[in-house]
Protein backbone atom coordinates (compact mmCIF):
# COMPACT_ATOMS: atom_id res chain seq x y z
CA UNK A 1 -25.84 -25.00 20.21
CA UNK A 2 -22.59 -26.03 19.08
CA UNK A 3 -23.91 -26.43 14.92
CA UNK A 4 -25.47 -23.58 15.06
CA UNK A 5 -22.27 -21.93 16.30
CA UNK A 6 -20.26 -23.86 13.33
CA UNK A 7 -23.06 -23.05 10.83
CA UNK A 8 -22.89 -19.36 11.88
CA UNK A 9 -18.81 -19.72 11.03
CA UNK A 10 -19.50 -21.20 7.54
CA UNK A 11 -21.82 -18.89 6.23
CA UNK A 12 -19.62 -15.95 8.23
CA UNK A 13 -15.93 -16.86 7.19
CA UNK A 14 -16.09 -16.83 3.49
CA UNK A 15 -17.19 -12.92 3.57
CA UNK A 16 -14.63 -12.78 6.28
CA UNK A 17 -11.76 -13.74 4.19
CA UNK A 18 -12.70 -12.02 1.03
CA UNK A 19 -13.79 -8.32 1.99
CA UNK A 20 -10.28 -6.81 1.59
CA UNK A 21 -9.73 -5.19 -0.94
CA UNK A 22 -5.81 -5.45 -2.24
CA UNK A 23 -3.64 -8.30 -3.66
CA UNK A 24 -0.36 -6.81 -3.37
CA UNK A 25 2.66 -8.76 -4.14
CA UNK A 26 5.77 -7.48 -2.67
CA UNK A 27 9.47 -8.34 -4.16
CA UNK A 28 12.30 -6.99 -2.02
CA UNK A 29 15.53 -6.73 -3.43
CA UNK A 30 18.53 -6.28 -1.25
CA UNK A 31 21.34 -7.87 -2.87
CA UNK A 32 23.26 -4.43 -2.36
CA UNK A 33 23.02 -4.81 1.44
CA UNK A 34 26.09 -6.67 3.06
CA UNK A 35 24.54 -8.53 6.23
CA UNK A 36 24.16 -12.02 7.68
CA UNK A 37 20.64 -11.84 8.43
CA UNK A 38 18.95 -11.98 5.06
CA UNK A 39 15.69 -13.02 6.90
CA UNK A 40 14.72 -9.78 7.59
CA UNK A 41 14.05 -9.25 4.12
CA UNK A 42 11.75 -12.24 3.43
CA UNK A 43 10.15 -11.34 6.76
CA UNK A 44 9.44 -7.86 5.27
CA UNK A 45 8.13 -9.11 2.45
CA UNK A 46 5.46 -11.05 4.56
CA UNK A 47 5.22 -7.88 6.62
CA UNK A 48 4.69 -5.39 3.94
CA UNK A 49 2.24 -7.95 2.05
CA UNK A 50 0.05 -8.60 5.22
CA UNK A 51 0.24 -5.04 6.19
CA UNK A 52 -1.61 -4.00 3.08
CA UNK A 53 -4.06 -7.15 1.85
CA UNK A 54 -5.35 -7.68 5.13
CA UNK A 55 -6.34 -4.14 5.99
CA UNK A 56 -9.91 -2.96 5.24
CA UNK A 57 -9.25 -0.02 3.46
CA UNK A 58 -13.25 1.25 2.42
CA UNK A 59 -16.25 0.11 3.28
CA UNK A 60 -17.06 -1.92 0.69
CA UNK A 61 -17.06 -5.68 0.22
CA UNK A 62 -14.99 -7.44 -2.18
CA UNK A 63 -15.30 -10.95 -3.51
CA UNK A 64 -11.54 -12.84 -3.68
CA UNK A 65 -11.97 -12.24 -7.58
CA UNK A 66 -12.99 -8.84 -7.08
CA UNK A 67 -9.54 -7.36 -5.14
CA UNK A 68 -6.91 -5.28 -6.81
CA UNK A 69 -4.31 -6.75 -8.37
CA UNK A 70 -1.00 -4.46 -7.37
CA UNK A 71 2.55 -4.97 -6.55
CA UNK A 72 5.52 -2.93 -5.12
CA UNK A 73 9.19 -3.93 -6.08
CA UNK A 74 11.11 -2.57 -3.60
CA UNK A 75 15.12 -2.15 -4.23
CA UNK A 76 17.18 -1.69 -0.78
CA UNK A 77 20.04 0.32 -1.51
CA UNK A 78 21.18 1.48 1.99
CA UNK A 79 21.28 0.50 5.49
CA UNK A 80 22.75 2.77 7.69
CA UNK A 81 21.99 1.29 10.87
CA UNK A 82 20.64 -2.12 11.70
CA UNK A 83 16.76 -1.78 11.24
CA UNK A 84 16.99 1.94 9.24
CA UNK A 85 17.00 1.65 5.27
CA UNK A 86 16.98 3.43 2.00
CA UNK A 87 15.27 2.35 -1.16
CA UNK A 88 13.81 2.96 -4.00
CA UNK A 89 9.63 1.14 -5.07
CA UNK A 90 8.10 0.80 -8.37
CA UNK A 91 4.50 0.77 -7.49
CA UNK A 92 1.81 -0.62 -9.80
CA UNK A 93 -1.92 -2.05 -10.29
CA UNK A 94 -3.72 -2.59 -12.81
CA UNK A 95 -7.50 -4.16 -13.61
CA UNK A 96 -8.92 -6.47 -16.01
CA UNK A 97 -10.06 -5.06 -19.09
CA UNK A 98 -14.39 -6.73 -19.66
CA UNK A 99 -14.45 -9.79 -21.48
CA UNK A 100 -10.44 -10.19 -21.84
CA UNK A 101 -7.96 -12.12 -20.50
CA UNK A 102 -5.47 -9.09 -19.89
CA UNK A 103 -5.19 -6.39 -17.46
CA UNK A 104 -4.72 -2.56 -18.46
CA UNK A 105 -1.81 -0.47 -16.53
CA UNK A 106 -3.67 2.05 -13.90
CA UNK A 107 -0.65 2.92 -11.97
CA UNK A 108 2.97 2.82 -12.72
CA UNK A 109 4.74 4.92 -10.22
CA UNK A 110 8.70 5.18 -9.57
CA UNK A 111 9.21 6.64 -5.56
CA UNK A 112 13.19 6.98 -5.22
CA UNK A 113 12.17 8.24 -1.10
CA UNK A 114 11.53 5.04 0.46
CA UNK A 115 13.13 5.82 3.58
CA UNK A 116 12.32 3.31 6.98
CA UNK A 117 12.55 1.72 9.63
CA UNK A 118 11.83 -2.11 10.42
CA UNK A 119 12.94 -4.98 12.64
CA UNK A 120 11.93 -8.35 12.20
CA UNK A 121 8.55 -9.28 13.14
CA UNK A 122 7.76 -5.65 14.34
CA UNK A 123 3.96 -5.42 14.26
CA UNK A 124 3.38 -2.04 11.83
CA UNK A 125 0.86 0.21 13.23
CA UNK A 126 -1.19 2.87 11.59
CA UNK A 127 -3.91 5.39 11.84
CA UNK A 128 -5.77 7.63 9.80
CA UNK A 129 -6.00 10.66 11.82
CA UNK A 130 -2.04 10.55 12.53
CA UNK A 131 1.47 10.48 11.96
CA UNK A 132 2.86 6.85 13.66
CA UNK A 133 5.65 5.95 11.12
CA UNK A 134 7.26 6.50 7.29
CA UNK A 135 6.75 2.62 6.53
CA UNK A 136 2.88 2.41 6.92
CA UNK A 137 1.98 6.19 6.13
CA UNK A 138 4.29 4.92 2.59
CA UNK A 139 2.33 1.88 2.48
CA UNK A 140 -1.02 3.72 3.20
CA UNK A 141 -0.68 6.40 0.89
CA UNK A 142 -0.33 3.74 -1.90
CA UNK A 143 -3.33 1.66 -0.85
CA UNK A 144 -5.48 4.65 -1.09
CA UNK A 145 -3.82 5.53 -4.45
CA UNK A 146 -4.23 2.64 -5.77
CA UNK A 147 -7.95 1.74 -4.56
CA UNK A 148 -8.12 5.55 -5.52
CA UNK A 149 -7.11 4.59 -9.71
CA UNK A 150 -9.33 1.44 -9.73
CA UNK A 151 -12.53 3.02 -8.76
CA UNK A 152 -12.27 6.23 -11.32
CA UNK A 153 -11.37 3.55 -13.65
CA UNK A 154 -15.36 2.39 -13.08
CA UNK A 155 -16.84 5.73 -12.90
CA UNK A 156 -16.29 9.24 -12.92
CA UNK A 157 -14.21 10.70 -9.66
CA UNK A 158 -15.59 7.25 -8.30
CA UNK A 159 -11.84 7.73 -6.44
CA UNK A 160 -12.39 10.75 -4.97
CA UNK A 161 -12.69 9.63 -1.27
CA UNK A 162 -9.55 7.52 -1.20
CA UNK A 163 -7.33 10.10 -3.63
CA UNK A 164 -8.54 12.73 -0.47
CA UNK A 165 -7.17 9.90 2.52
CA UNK A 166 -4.05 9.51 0.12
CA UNK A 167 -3.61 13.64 0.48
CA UNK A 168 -4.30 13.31 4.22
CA UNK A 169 -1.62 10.71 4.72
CA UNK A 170 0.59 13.48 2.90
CA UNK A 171 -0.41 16.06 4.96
CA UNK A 172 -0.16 14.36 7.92
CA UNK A 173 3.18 13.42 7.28
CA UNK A 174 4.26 16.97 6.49
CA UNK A 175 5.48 17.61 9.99
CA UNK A 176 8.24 14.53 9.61
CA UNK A 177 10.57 16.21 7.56
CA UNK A 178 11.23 12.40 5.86
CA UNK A 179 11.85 12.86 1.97
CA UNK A 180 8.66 12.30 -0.05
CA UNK A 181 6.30 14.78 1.32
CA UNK A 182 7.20 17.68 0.88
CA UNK A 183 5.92 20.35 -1.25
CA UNK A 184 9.30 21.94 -2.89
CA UNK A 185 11.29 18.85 -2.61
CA UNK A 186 10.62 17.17 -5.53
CA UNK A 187 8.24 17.08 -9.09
CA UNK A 188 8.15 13.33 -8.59
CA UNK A 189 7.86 12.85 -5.18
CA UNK A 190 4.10 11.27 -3.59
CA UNK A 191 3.41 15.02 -2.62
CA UNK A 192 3.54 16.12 -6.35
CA UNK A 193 1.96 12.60 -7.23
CA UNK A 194 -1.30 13.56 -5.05
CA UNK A 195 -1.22 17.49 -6.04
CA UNK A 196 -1.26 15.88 -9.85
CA UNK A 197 -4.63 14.17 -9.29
CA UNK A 198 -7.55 16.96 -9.54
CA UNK A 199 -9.57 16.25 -6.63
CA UNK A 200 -12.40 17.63 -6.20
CA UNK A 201 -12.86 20.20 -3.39
């Protein structure tokens, strides 16, 4: 009983561990911050990181070699409060181009309305169907974008269903009033980003 349990585990973990479908690498810079605790900002690293590559975002399986290589650079200009910050993100991802040993740019995205909350080792909760937070409905938005990009770039509106969660996340985060989502705010802000994409209807 107990190999076949351990048998079960092998042939079960390695699909386990590589059906996500995001390698993000977040950078955090907060040199402009004046605090003692600097750990918070390697712990939000890990946060932000885990948050996103460990999610299941579709349905679909991914091989380790397979996921989406991304990354957000995110510069902390503000903290008003302990655990309340303002910064700026440069998002991008990219995917190999066939029988190359390059990548080619699919998103490159400046967002100057990072604004958040976070304290160390806070466990960052999220849901579809709902409003819980600006950090993950931010970090959401850009998984969907991104997972949204790589599949057009494979075939045509091949995006479509995760470019239409990215313009949920929007509209679910209308009712916040946080800068980013709303309609008249900005040209460059992720509502604009989202209304630039022509989903289909």
């Amino acid at each position: 009983m107990r190999s076949l349990l351990i048998t079960t585990l092998i042939i079960l973990l390695p699909g386990l561990l590589k059906s996500q479908e995001l390698n993000v690498k977040v950078v955090i810079n907060a040199d402009q911050i004046q605090t003692s605790d600097r750990a918070v900002f390697n712990d939000m690293e890990r946060s932000f990181a885990n948050f996103l590559n460990t999610r299941k975002w579709t349905n679909d399986t991914y091989k380790n070699h397979e996921r989406i290589s991304c990354s957000i650079f995110l510069n902390i200009s503000k903290m008003p409060s302990i655990g309340n910050f303002q910064a700026s993100a440069q998002i991008t991802s990219g995917r190999p181009v066939f029988n190359t040993n390059y990548e080619s740019v699919l998103l490159n995205f400046a967002d100057r309305d990072w604004e958040f909350e976070y304290i160390e080792s806070q466990p960052l909760e999220y849901n579809d169907n709902a409003y819980l937070g600006n950090l993950t409905s931010m970090l959401a938005f850009y998984a969907y974008l991104i997972i949204g990009m790589d599949y057009d770039s494979f075939s045509e509106l091949g995006g479509t269903p995760y470019f239409q969660k990215a313009l949920m996340v929007v509209n679910n985060a209308q009712s916040s009033g946080r800068a980013g989502w709303q309609a008249l705010s900005s040209s460059r802000n992720r509502y604009s980003l989202i209304e630039s994409i022509n989903i289909p209807k």
